[in-house]
N, C-alpha and C. Protein backbone atom coordinates (compact mmCIF):
# COMPACT_ATOMS: atom_id res chain seq x y z
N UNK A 1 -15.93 65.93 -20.68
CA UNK A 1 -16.96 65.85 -21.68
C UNK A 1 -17.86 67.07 -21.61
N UNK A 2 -18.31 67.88 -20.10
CA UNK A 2 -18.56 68.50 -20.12
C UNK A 2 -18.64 69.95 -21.14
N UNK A 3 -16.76 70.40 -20.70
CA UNK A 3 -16.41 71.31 -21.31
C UNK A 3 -16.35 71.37 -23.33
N UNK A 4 -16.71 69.69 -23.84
CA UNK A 4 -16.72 69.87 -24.97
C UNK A 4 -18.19 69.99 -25.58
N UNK A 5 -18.55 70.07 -24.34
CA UNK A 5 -20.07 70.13 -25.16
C UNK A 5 -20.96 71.99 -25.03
N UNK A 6 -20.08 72.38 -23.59
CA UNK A 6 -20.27 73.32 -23.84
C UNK A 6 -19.70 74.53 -24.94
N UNK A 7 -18.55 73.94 -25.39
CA UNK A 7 -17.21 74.38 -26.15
C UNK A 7 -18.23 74.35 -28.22
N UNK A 8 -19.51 73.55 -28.24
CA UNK A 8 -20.18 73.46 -29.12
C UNK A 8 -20.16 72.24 -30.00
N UNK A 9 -19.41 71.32 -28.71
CA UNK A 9 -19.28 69.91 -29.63
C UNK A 9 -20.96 69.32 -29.57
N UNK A 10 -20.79 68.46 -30.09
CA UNK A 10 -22.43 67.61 -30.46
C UNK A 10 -21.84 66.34 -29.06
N UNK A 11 -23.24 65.70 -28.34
CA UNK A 11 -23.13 64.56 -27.71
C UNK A 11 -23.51 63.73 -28.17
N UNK A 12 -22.04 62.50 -27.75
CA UNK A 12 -22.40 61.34 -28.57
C UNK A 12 -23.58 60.36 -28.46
N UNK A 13 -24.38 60.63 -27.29
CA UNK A 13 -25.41 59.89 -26.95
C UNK A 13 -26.50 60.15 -28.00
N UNK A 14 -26.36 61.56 -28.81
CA UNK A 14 -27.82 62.19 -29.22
C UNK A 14 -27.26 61.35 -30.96
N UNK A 15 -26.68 60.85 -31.73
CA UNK A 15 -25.85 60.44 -32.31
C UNK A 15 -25.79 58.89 -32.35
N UNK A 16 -26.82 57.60 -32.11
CA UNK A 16 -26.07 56.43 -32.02
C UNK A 16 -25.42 56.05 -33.51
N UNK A 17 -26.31 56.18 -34.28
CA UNK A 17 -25.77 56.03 -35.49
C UNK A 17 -24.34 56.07 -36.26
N UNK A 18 -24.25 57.59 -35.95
CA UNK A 18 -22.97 58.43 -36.48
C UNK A 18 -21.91 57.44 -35.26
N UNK A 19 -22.32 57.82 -33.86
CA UNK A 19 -21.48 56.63 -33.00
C UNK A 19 -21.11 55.44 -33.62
N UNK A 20 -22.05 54.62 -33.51
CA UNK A 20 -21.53 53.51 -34.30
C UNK A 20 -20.93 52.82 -35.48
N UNK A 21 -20.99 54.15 -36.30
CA UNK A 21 -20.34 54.33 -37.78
C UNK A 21 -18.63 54.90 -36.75
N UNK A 22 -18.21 55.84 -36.07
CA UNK A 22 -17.18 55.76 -35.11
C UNK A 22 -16.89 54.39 -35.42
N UNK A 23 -16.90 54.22 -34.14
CA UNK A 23 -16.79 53.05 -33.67
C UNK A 23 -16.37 51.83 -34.31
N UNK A 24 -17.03 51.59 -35.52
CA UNK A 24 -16.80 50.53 -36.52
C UNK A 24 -15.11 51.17 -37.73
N UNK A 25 -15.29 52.28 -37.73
CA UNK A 25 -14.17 53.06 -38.54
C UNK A 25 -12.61 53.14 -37.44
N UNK A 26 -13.18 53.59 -36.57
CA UNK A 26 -11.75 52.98 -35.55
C UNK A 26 -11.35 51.66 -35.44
N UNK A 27 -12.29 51.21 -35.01
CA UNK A 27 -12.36 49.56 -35.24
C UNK A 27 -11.43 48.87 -36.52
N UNK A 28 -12.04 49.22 -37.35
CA UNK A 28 -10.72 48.97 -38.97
C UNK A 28 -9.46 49.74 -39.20
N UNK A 29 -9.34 50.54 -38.05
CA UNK A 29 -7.86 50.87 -37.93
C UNK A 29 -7.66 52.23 -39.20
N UNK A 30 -8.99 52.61 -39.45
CA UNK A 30 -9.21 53.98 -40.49
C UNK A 30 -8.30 55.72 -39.57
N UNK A 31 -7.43 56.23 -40.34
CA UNK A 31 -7.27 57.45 -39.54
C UNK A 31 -7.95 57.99 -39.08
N UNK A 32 -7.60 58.93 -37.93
CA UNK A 32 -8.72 59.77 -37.22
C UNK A 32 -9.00 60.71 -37.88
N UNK A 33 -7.92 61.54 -38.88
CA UNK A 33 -7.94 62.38 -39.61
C UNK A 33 -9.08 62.25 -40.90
N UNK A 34 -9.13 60.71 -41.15
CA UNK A 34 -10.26 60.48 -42.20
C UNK A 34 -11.24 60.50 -41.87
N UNK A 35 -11.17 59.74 -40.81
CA UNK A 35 -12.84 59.67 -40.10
C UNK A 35 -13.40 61.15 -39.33
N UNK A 36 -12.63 61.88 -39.18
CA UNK A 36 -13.43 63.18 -38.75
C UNK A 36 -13.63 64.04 -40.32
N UNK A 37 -12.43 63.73 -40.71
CA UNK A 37 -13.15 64.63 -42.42
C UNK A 37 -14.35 63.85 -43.28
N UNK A 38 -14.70 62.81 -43.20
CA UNK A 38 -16.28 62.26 -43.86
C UNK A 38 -16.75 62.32 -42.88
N UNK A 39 -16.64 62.96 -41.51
CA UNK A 39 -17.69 62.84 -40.47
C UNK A 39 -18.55 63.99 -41.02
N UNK A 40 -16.83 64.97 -41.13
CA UNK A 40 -17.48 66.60 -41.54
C UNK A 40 -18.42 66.31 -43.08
N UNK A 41 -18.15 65.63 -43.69
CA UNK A 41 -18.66 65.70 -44.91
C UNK A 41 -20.21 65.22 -45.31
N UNK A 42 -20.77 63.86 -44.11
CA UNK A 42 -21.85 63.45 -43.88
C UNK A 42 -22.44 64.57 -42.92
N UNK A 43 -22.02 64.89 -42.08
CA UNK A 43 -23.08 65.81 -40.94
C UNK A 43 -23.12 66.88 -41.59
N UNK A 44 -21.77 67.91 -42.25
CA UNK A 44 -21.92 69.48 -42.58
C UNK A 44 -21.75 70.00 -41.24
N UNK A 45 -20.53 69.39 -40.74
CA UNK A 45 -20.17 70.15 -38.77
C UNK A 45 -18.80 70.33 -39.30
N UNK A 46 -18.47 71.41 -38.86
CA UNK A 46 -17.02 71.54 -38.70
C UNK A 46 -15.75 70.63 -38.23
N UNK A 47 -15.10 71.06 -38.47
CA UNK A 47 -13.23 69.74 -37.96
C UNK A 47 -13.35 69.81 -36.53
N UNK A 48 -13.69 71.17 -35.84
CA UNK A 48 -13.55 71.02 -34.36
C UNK A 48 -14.42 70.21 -33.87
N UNK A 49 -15.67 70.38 -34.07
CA UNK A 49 -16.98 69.73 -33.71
C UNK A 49 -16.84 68.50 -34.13
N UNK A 50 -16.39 67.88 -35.50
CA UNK A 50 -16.46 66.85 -35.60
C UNK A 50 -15.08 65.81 -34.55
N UNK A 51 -14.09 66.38 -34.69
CA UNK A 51 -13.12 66.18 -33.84
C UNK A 51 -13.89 65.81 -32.25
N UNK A 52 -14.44 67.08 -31.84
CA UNK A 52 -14.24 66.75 -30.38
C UNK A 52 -15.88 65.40 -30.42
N UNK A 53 -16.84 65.16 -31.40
CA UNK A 53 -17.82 64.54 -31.35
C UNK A 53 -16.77 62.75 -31.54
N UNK A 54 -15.35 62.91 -32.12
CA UNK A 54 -14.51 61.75 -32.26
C UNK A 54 -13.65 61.27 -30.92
N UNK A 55 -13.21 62.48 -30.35
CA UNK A 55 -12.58 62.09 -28.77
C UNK A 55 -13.65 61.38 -27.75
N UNK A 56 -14.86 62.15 -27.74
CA UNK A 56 -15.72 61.56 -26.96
C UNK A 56 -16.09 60.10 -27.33
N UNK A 57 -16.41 59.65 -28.64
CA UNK A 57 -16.23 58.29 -28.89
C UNK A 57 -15.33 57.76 -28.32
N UNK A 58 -13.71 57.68 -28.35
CA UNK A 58 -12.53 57.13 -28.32
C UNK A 58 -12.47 57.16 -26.80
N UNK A 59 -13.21 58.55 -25.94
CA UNK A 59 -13.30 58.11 -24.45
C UNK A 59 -14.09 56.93 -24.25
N UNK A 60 -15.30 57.23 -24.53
CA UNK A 60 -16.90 56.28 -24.12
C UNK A 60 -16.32 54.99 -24.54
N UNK A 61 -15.92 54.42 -25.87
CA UNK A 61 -16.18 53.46 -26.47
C UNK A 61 -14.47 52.76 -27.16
N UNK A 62 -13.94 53.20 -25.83
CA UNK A 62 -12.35 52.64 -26.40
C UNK A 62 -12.40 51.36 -25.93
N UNK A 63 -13.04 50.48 -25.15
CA UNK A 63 -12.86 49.19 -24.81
C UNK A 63 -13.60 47.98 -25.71
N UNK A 64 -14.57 48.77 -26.84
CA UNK A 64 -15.53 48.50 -27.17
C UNK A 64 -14.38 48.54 -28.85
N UNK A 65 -13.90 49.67 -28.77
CA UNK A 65 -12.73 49.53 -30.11
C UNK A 65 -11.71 47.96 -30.03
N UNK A 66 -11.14 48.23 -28.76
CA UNK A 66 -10.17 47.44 -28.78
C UNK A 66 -10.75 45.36 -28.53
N UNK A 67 -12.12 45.46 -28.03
CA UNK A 67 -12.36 44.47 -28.59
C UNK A 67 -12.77 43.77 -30.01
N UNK A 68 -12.81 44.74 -31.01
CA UNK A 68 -13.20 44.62 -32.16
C UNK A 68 -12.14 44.28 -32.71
N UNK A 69 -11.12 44.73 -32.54
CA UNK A 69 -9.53 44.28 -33.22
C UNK A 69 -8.90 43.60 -32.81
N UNK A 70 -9.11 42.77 -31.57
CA UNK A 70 -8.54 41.47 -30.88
C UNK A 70 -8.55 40.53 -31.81
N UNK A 71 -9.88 40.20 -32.63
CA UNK A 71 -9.57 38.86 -33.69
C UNK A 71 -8.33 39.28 -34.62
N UNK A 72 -8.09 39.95 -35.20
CA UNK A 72 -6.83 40.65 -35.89
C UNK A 72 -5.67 40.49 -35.96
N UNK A 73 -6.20 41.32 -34.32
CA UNK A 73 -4.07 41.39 -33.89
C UNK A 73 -3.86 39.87 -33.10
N UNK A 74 -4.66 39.27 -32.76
CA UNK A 74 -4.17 38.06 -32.25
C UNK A 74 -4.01 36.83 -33.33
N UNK A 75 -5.00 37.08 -34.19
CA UNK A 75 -4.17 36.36 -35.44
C UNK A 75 -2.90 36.81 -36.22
N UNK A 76 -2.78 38.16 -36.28
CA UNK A 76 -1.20 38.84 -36.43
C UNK A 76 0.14 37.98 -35.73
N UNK A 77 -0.52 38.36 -34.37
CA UNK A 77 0.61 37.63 -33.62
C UNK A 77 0.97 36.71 -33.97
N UNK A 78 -0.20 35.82 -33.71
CA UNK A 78 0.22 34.09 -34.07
C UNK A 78 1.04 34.19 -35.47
N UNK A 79 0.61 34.31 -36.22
CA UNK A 79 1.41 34.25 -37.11
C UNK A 79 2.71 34.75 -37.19
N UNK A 80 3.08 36.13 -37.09
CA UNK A 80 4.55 36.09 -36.48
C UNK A 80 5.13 35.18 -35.43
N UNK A 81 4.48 34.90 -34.03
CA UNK A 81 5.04 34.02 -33.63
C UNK A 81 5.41 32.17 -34.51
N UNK A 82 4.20 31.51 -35.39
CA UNK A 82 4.99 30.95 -35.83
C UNK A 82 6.21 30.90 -36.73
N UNK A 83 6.03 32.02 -37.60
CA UNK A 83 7.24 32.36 -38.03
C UNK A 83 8.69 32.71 -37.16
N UNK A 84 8.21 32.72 -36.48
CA UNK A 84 9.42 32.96 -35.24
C UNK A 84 10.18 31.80 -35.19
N UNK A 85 9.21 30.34 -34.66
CA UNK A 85 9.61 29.25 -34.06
C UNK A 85 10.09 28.61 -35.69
N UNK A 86 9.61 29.13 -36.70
CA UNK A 86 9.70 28.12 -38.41
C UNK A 86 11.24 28.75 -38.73
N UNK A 87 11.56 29.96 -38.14
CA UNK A 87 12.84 30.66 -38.76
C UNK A 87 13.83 29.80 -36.92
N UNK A 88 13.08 29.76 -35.75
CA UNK A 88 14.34 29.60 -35.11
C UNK A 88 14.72 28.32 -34.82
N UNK A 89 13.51 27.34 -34.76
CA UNK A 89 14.19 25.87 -34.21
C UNK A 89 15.37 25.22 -34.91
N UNK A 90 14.90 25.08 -36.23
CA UNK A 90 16.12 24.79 -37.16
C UNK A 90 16.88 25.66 -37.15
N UNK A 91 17.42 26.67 -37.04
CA UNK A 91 18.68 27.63 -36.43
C UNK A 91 19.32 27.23 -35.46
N UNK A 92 18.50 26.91 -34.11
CA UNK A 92 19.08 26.85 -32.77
C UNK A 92 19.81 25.16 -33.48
N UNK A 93 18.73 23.94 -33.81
CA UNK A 93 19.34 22.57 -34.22
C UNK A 93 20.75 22.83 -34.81
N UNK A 94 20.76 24.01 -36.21
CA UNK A 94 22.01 23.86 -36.92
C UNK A 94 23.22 25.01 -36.02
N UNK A 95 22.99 25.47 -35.03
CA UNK A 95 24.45 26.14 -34.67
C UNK A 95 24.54 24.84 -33.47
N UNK A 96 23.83 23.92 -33.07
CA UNK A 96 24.33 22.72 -32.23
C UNK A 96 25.19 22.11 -33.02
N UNK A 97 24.96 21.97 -34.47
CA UNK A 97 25.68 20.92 -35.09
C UNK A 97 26.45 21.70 -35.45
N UNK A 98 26.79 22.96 -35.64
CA UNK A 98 27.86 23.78 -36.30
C UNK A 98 28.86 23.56 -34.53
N UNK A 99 28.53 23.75 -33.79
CA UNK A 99 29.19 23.86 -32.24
C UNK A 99 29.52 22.46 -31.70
N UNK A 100 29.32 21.23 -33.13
CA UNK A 100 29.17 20.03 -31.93
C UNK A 100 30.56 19.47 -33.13
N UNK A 101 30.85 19.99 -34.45
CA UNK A 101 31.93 20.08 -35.12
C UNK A 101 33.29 20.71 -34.98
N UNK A 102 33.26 21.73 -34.12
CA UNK A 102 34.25 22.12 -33.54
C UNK A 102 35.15 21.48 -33.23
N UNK A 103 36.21 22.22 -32.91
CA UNK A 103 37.77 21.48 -32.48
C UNK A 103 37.57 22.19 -31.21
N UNK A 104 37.45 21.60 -29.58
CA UNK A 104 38.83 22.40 -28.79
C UNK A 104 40.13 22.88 -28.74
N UNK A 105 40.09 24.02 -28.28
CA UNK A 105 39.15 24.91 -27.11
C UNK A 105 38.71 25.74 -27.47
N UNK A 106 37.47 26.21 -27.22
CA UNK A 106 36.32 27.09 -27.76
C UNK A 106 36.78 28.93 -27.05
N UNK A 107 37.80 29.37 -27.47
CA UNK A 107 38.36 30.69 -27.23
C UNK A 107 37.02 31.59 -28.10
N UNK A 108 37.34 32.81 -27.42
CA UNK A 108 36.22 33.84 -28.51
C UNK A 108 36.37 34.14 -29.47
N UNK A 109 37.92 33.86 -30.12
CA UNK A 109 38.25 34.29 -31.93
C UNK A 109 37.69 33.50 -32.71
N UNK A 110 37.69 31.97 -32.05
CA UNK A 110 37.32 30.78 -32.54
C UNK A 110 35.96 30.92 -33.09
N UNK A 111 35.18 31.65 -31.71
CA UNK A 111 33.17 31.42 -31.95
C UNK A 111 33.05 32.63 -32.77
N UNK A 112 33.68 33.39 -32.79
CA UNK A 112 33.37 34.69 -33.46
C UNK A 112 33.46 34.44 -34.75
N UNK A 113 35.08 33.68 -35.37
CA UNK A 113 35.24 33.73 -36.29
C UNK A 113 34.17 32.44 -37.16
N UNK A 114 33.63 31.68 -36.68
CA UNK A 114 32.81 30.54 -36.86
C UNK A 114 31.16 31.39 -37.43
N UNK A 115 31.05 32.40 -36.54
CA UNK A 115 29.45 32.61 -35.87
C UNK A 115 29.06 33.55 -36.89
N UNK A 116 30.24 34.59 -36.99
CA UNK A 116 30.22 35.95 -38.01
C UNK A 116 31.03 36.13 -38.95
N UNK A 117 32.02 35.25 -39.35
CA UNK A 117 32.77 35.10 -40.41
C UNK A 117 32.20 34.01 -41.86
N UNK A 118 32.47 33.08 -41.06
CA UNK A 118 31.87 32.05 -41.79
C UNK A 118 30.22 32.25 -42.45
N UNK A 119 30.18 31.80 -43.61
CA UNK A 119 29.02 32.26 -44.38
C UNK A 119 27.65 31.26 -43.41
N UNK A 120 28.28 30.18 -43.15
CA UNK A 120 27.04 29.23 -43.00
C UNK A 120 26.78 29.53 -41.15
N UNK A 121 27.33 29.91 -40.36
CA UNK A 121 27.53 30.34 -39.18
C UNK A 121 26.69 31.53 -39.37
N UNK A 122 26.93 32.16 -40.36
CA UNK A 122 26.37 34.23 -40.07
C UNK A 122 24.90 34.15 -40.33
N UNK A 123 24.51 33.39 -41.40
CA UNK A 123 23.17 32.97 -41.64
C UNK A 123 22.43 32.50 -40.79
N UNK A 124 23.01 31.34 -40.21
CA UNK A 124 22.42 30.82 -39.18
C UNK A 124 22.10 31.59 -37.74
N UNK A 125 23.12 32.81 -37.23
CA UNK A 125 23.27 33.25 -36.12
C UNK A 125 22.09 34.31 -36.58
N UNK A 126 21.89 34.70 -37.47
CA UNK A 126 20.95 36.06 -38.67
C UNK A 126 19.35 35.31 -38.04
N UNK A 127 19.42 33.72 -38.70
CA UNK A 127 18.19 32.75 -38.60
C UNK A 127 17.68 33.41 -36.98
N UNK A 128 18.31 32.50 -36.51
CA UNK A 128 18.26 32.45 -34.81
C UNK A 128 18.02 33.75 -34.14
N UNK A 129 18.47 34.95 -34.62
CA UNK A 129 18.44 36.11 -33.73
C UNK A 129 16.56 36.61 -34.30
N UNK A 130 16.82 36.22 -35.37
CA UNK A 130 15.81 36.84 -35.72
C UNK A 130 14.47 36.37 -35.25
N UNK A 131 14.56 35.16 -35.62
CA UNK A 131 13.17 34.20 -35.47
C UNK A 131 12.86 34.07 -33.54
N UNK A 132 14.03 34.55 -33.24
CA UNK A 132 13.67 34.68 -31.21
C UNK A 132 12.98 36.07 -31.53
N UNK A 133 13.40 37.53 -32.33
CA UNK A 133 13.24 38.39 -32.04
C UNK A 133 11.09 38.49 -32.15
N UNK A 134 11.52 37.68 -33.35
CA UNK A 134 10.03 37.33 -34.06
C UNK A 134 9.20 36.77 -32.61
N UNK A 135 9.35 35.81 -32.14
CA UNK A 135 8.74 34.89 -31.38
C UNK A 135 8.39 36.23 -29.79
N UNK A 136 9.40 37.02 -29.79
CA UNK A 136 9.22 37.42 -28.82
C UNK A 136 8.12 38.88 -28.97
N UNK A 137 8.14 39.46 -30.21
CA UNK A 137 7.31 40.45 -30.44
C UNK A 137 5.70 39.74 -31.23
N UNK A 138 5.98 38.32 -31.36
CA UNK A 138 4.48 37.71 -31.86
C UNK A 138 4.07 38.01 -30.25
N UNK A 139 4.68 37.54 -29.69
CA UNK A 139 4.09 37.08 -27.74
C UNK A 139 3.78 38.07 -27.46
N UNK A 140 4.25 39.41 -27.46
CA UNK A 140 4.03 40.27 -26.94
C UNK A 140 2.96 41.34 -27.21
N UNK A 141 2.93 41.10 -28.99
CA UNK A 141 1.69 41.61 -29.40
C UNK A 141 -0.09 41.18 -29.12
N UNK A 142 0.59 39.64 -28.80
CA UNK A 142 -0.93 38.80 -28.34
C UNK A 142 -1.16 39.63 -27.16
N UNK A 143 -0.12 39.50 -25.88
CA UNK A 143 -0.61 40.12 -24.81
C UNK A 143 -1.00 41.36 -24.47
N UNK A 144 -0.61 41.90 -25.67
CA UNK A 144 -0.93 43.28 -25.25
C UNK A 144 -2.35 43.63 -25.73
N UNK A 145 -2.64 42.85 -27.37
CA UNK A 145 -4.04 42.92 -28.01
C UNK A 145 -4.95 42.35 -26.85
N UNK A 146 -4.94 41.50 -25.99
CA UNK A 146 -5.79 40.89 -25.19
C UNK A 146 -6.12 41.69 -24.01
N UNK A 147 -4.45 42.51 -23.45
CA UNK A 147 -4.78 43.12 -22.40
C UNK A 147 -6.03 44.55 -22.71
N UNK A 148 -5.52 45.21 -23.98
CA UNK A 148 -6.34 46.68 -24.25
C UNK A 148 -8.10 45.81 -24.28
N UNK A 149 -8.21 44.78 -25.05
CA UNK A 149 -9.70 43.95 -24.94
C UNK A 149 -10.22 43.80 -23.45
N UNK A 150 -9.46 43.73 -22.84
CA UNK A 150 -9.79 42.87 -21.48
C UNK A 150 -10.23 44.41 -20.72
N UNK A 151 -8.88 45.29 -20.41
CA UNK A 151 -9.16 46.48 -19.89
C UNK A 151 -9.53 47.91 -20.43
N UNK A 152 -9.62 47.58 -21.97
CA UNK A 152 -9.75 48.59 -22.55
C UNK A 152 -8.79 50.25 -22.51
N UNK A 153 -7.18 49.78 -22.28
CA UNK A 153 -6.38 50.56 -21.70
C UNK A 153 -5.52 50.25 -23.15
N UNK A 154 -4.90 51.11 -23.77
CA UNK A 154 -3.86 50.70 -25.17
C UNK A 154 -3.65 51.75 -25.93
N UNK A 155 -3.06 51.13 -27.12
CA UNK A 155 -2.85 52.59 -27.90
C UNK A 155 -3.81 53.55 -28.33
N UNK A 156 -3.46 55.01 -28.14
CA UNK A 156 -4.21 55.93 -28.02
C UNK A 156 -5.01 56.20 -29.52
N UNK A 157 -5.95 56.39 -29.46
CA UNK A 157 -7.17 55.80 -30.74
C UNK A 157 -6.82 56.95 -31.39
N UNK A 158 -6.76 58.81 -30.77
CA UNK A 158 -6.93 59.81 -31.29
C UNK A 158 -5.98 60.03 -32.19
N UNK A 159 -4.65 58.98 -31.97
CA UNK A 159 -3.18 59.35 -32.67
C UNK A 159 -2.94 58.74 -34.04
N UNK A 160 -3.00 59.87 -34.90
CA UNK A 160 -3.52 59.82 -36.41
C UNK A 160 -2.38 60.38 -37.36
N UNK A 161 -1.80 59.93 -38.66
CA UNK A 161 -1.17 60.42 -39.20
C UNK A 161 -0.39 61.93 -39.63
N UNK A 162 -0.09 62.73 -40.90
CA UNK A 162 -0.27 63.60 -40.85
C UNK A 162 -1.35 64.50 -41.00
N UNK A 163 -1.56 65.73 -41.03
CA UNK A 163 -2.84 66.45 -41.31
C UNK A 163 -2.88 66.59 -42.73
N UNK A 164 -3.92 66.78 -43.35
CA UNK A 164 -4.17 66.67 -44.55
C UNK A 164 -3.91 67.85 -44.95
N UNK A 165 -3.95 68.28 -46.38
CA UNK A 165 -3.68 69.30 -46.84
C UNK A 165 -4.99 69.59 -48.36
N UNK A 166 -6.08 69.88 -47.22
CA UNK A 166 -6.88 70.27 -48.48
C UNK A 166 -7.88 71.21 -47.97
């Protein structure tokens, strides 16, 4: 922080305002690229200055981001995860009953040709793969939204689309 302040950045302490206008704009998941160009456009500071016056936020006040977007992404999750369990239970129920119709002996041409041939088999195996895949990236998104809240450790705030062209 040092070197950016000697480098001619502004400190974010002298700043709560503009900080907390940060802060709230990361928070809504706004580019960094946007939020340093109306930074530049409200202050009249340059891209660098306004830039490095945006890293120092994203250092100071990244735990403080990532609790703001916990209500969000943990309602995200949930919701993919129930969609997970709404696309897989009835999947997993109907390949029991597709597997409980069978003839012996259950060779691999047999399940294959049942699982990925058959129209009502491929759907179902489509259902099932998917709605686990669902269930498992709802879960994983909760834990991870909770962990960056908790430790304030997660995706990197500064990493912003392309650069603009104006």
């Amino acid at each position: 922080m040092i070197d950016q302040l000697s480098s001619g950045g502004k400190d974010a302490a002298e700043y709560p305002e503009l900080r907390k206008w940060v802060v709230g704009c990361l928070s809504g998941h706004k580019k960094v690229n946007d939020i340093i160009y109306q930074l530049c456009q409200r202050t009249g500071w340059d891209w660098n200055t306004s830039r490095s016056f945006v890293e120092q936020i994203t250092q100071i006040d990244q735990k403080e981001v990532h609790k703001r977007r916990l209500p969000i992404l943990v309602m995200l999750g949930f919701f993919i995860l129930a969609g997970g369990f709404i696309l897989a239970v009835p999947a997993f129920f109907d390949m029991i009953d597709i597997l409980s119709g069978m003839q012996p002996p259950f060779d691999f041409e047999k399940l294959f040709d049942m699982f990925f041939l058959a129209r009502v088999g491929f759907l179902t195996t489509i259902r099932l793969v998917s709605g686990m895949a669902m269930v498992v990236a709802g879960g994983w998104g909760i834990v991870m939204a909770i962990r960056s809240a908790v430790t304030g450790e997660g995706d990197d705030l500064m990493k912003s689309g392309p650069l603009r062209n104006s």
